[in-house]
N, C-alpha and C. Protein backbone atom coordinates (compact mmCIF):
# COMPACT_ATOMS: atom_id res chain seq x y z
N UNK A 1 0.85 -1.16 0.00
CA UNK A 1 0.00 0.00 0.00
C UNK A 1 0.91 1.23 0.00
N UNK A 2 0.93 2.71 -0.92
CA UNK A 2 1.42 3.77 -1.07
C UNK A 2 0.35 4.68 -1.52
N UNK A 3 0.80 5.95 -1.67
CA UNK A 3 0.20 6.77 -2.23
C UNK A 3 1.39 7.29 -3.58
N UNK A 4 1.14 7.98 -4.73
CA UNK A 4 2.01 8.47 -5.00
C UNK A 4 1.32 9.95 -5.58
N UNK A 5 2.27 10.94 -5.95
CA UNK A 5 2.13 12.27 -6.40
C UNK A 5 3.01 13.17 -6.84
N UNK A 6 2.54 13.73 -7.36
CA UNK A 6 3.97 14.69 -7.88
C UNK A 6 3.71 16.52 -7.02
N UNK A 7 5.50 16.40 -6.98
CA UNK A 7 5.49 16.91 -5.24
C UNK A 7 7.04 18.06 -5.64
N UNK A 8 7.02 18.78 -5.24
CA UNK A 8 8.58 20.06 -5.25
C UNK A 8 9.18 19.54 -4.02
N UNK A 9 10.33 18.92 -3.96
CA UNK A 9 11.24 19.24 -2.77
C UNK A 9 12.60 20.02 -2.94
N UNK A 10 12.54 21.02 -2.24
CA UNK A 10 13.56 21.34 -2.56
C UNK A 10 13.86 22.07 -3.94
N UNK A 11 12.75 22.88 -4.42
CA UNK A 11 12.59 23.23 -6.18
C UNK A 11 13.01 22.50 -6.71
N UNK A 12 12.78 21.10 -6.51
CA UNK A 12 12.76 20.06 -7.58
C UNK A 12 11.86 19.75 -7.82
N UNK A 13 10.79 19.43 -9.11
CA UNK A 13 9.73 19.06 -9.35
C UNK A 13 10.22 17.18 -9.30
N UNK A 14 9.41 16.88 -8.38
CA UNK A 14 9.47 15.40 -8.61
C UNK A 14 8.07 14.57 -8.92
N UNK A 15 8.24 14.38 -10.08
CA UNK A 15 6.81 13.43 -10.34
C UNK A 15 6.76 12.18 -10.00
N UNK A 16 5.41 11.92 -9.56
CA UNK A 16 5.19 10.38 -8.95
C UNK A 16 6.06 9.85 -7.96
N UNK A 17 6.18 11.00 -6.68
CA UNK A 17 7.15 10.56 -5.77
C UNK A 17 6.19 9.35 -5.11
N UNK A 18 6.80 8.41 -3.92
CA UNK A 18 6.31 7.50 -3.54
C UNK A 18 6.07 8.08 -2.13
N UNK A 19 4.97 7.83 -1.55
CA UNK A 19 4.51 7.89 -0.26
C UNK A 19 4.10 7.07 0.89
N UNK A 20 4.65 6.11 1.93
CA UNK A 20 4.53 5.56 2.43
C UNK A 20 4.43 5.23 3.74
N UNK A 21 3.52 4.64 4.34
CA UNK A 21 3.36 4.73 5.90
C UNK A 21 4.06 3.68 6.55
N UNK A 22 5.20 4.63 7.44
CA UNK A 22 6.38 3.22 7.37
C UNK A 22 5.93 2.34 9.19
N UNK A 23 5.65 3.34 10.06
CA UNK A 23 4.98 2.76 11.41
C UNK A 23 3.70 3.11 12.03
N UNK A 24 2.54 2.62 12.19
CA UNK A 24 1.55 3.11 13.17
C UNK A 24 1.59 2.74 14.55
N UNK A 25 1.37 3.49 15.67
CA UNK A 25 1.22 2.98 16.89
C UNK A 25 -0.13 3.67 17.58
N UNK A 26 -0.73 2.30 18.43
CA UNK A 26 -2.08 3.00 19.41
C UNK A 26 -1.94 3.57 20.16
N UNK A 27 -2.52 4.78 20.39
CA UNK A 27 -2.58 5.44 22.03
C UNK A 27 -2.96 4.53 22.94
N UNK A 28 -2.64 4.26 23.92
CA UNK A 28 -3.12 3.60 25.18
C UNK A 28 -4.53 3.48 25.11
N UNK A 29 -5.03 4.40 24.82
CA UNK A 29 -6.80 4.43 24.89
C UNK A 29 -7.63 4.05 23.54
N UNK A 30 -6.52 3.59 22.30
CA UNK A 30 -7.04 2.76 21.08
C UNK A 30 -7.71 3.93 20.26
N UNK A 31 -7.76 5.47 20.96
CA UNK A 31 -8.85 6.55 20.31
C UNK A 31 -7.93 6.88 18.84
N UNK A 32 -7.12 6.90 19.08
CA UNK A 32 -5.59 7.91 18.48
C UNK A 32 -4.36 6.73 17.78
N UNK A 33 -4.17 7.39 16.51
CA UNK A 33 -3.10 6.77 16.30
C UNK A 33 -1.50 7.56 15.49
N UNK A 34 -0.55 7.00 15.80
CA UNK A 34 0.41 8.09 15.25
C UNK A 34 1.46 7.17 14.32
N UNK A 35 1.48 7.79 13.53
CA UNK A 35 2.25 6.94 12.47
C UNK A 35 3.17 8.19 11.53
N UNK A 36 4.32 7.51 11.11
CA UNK A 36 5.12 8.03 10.46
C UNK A 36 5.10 8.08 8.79
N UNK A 37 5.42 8.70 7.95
CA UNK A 37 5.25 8.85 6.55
C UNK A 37 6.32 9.21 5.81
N UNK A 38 6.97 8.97 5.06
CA UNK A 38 8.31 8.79 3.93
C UNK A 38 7.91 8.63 2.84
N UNK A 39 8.37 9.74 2.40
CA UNK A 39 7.80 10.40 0.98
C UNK A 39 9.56 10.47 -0.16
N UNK A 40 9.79 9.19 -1.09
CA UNK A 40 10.89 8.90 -1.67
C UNK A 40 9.87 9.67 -3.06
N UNK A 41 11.39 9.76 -4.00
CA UNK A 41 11.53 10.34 -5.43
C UNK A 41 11.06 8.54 -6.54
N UNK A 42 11.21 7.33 -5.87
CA UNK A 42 10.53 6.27 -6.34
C UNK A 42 10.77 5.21 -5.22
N UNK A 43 9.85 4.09 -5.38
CA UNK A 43 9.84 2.80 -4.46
C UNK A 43 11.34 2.24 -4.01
N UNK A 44 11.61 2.24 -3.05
CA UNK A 44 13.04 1.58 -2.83
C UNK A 44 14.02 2.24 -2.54
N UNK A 45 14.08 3.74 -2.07
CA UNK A 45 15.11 4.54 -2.33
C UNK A 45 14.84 5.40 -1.25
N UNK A 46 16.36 5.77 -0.96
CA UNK A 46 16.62 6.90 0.38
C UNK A 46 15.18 7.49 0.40
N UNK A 47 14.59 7.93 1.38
CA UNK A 47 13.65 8.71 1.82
C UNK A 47 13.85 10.65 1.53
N UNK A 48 12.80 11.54 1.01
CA UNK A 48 13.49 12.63 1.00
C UNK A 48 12.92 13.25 2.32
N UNK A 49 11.60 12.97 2.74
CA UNK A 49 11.14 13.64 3.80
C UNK A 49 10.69 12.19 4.87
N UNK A 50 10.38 12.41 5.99
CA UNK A 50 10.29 11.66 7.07
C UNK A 50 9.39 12.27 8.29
N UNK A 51 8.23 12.19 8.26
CA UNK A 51 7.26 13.42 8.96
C UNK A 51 6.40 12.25 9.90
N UNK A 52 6.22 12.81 10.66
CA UNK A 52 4.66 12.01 11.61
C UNK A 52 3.38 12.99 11.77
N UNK A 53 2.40 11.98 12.05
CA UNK A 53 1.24 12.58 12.04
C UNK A 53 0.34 11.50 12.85
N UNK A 54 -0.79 12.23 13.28
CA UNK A 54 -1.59 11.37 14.72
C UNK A 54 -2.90 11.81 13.84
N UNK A 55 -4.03 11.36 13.93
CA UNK A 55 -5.45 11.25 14.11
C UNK A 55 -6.21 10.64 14.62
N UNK A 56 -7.13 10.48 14.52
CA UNK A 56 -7.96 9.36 15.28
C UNK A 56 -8.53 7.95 14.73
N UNK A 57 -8.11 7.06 16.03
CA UNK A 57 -8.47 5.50 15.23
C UNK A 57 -9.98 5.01 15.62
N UNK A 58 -10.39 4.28 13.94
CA UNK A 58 -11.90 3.60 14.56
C UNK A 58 -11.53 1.99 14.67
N UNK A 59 -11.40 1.44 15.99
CA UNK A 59 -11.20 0.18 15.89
C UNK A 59 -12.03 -0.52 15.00
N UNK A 60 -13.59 -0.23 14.96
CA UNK A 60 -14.63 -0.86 14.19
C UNK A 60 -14.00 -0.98 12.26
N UNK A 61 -12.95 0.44 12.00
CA UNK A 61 -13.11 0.15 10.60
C UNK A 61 -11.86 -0.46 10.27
N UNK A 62 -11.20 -0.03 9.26
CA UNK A 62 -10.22 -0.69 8.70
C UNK A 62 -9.35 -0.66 8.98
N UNK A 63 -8.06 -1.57 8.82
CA UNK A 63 -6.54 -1.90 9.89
C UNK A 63 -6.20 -0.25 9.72
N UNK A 64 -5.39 -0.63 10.54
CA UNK A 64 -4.47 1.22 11.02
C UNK A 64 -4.13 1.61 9.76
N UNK A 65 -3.54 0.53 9.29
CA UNK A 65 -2.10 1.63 7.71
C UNK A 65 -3.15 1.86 6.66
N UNK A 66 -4.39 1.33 6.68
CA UNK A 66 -5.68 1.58 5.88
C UNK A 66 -6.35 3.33 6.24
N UNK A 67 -6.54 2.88 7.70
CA UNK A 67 -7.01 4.32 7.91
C UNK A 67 -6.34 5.19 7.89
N UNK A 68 -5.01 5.26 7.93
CA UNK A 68 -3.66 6.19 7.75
C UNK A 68 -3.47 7.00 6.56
N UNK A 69 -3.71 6.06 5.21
CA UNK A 69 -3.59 6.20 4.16
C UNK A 69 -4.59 7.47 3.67
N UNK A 70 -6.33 6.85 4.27
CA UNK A 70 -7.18 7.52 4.15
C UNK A 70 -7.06 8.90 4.62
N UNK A 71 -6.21 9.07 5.52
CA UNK A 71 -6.06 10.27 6.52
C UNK A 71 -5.35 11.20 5.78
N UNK A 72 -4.39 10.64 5.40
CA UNK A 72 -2.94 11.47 4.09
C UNK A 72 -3.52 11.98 3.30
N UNK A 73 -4.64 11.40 2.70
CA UNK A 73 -5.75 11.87 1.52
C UNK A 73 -6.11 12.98 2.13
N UNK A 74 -7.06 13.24 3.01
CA UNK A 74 -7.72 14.77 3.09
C UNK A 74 -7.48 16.19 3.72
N UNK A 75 -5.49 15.44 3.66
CA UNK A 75 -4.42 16.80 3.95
C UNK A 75 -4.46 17.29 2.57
N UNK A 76 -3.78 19.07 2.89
CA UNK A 76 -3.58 19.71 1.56
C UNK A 76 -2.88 19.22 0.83
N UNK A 77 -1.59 18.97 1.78
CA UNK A 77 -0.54 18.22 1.13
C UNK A 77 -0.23 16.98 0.01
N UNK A 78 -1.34 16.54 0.07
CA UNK A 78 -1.34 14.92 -0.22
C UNK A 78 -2.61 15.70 -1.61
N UNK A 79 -2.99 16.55 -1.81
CA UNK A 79 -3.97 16.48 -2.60
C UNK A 79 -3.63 16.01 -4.19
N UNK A 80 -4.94 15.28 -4.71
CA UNK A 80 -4.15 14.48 -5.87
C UNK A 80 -3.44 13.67 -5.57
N UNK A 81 -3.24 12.92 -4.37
CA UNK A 81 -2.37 11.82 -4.49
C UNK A 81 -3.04 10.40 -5.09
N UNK A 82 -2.43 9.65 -5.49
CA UNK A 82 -3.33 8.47 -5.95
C UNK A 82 -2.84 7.04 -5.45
N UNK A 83 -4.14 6.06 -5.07
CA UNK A 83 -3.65 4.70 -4.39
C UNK A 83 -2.50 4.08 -5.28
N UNK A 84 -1.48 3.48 -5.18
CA UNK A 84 -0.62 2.70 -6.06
C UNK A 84 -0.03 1.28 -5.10
């Protein structure tokens, strides 16, 4: 599971960088979850950025790196990104 998009780092236009959720962990209270994200120039390769981010978990729906993914989607950041 990734996202990919085309993304400037660094005034580099990089198309179809790769986006990936490399750890999730539960809050103690199962509400919350925080997971990390690595955003490479393609699959397999040094990382250019390395960021975390927390929202909230529904145990009822889909595994963590599912709802994670979903979450990346309705940042600005991530807009236009697409499942790959």
């Amino acid at each position: 599971m990734a996202l990919t998009l085309d993304l400037i780092y660094k005034n580099v236009e990089v198309k179809g960088a790769y986006v990936t959720v490399a750890v999730v962990t539960l809050g103690a209270d199962k509400a919350e979850m925080n997971f990390s994200v690595q955003t490479c120039a393609e699959p397999n390769c040094e990382p250019l950025t390395y960021v975390y981010h927390a929202t909230r978990y529904d145990m009822d729906g889909e595994n963590p790196f599912k709802q994670a993914y979903e979450y990346l989607k309705t940042l600005s950041e991530f807009e236009g990104a697409t499942d790959c």
